[in-house]
C-alpha atoms as a PDB file:
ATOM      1  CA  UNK A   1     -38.130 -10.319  -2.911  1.00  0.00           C
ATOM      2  CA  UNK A   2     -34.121 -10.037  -4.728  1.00  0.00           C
ATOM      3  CA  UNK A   3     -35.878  -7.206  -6.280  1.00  0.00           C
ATOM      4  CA  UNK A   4     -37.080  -5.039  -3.246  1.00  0.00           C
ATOM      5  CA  UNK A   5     -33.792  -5.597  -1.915  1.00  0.00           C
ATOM      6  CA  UNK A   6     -31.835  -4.457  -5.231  1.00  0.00           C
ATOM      7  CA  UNK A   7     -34.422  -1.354  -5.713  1.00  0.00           C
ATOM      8  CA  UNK A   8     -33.657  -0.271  -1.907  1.00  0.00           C
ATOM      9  CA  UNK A   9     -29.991  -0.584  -2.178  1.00  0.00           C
ATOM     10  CA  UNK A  10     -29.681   1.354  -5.535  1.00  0.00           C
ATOM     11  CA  UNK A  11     -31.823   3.652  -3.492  1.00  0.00           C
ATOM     12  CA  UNK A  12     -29.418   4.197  -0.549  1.00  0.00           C
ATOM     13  CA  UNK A  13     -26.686   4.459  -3.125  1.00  0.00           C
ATOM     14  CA  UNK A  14     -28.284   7.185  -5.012  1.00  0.00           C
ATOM     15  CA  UNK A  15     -29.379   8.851  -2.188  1.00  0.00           C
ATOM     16  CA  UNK A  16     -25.846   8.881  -0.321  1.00  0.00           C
ATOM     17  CA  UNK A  17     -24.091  10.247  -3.546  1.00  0.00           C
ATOM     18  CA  UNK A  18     -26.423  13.179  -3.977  1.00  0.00           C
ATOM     19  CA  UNK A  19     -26.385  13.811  -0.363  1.00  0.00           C
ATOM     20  CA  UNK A  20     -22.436  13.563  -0.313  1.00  0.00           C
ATOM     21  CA  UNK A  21     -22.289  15.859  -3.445  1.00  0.00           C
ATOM     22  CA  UNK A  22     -24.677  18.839  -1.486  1.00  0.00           C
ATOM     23  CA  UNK A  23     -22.335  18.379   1.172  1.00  0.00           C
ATOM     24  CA  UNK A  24     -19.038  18.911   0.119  1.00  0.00           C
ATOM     25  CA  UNK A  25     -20.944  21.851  -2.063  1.00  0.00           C
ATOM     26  CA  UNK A  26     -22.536  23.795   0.805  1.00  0.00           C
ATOM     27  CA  UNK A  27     -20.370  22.690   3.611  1.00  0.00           C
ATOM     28  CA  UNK A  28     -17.337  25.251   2.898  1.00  0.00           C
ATOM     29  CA  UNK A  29     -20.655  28.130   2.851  1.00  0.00           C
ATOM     30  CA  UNK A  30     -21.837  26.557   5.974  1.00  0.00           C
ATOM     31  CA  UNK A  31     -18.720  26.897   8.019  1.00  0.00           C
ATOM     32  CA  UNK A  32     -17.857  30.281   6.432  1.00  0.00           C
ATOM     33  CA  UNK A  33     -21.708  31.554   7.968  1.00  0.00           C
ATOM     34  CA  UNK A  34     -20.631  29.967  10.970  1.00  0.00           C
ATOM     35  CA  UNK A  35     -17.249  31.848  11.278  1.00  0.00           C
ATOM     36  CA  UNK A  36     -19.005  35.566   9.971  1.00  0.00           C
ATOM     37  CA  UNK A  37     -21.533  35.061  12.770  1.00  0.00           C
ATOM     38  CA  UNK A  38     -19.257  34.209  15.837  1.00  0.00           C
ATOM     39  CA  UNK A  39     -17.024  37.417  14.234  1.00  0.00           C
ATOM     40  CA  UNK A  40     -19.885  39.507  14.258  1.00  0.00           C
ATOM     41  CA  UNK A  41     -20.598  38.187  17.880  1.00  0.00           C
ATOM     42  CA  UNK A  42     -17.388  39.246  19.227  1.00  0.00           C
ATOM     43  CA  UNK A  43     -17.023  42.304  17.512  1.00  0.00           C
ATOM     44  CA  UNK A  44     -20.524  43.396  18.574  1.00  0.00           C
ATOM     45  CA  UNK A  45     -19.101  42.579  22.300  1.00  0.00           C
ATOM     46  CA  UNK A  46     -15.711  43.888  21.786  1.00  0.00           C
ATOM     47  CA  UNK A  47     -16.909  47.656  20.815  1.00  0.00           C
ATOM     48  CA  UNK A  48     -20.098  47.718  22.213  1.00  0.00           C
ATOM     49  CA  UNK A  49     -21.760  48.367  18.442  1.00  0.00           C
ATOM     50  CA  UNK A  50     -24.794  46.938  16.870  1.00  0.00           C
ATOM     51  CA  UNK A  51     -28.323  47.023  17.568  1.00  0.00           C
ATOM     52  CA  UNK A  52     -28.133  47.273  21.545  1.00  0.00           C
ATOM     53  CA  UNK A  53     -26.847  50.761  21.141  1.00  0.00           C
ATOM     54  CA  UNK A  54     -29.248  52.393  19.155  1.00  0.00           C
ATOM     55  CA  UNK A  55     -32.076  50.625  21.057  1.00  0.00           C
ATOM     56  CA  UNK A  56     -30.801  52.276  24.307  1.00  0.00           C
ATOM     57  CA  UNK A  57     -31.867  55.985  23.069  1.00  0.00           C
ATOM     58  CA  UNK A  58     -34.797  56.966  24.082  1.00  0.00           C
ATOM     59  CA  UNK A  59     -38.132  56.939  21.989  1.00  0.00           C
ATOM     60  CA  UNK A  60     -38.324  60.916  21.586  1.00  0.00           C
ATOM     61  CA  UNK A  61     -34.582  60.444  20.114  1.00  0.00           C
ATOM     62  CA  UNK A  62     -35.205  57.297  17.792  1.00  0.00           C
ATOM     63  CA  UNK A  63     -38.807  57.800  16.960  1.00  0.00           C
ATOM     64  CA  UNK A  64     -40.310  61.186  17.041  1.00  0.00           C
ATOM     65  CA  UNK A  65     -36.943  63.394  15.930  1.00  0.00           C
ATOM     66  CA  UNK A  66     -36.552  62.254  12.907  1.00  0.00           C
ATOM     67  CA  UNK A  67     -40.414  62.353  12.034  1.00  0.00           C
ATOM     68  CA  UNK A  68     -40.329  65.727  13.138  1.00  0.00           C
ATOM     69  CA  UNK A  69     -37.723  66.882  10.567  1.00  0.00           C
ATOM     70  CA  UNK A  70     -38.775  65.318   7.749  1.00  0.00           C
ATOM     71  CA  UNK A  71     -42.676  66.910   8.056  1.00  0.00           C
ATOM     72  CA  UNK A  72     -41.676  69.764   9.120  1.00  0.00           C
ATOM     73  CA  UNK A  73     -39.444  70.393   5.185  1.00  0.00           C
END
């Protein structure tokens, strides 16, 4: 039974050290995503850019133009 015990604790051990280590490796990356994104957000907001203005053309403008001019070359 000391041995379970002994095998589970080195376990926990190992297992909190590697899980530390990723942590303080990724974490900076994780909170740097975290800032781009709410910066894209608010920029997005701010000057009304991204992917809501080109969606509000309308089909003949997004879709069929540009078809148009590159078979009719």
């Amino acid at each position: 039974m000391p041995l379970i015990i002994t095998v589970s604790f080195v376990f926990i051990a190992i297992f909190c050290l590697v899980f530390g280590f990723v942590r303080i490796l990724i974490g900076d990356q994780l909170v740097l995503k975290d800032r781009l994104h709410h910066m894209e957000i608010t920029m997005t907001q701010k000057y009304n850019i991204g992917f809501k203005v080109e969606v509000q053309a309308d089909f003949s403008t997004r879709i069929l133009r540009p078809i148009s001019s590159k078979t009719s070359v």
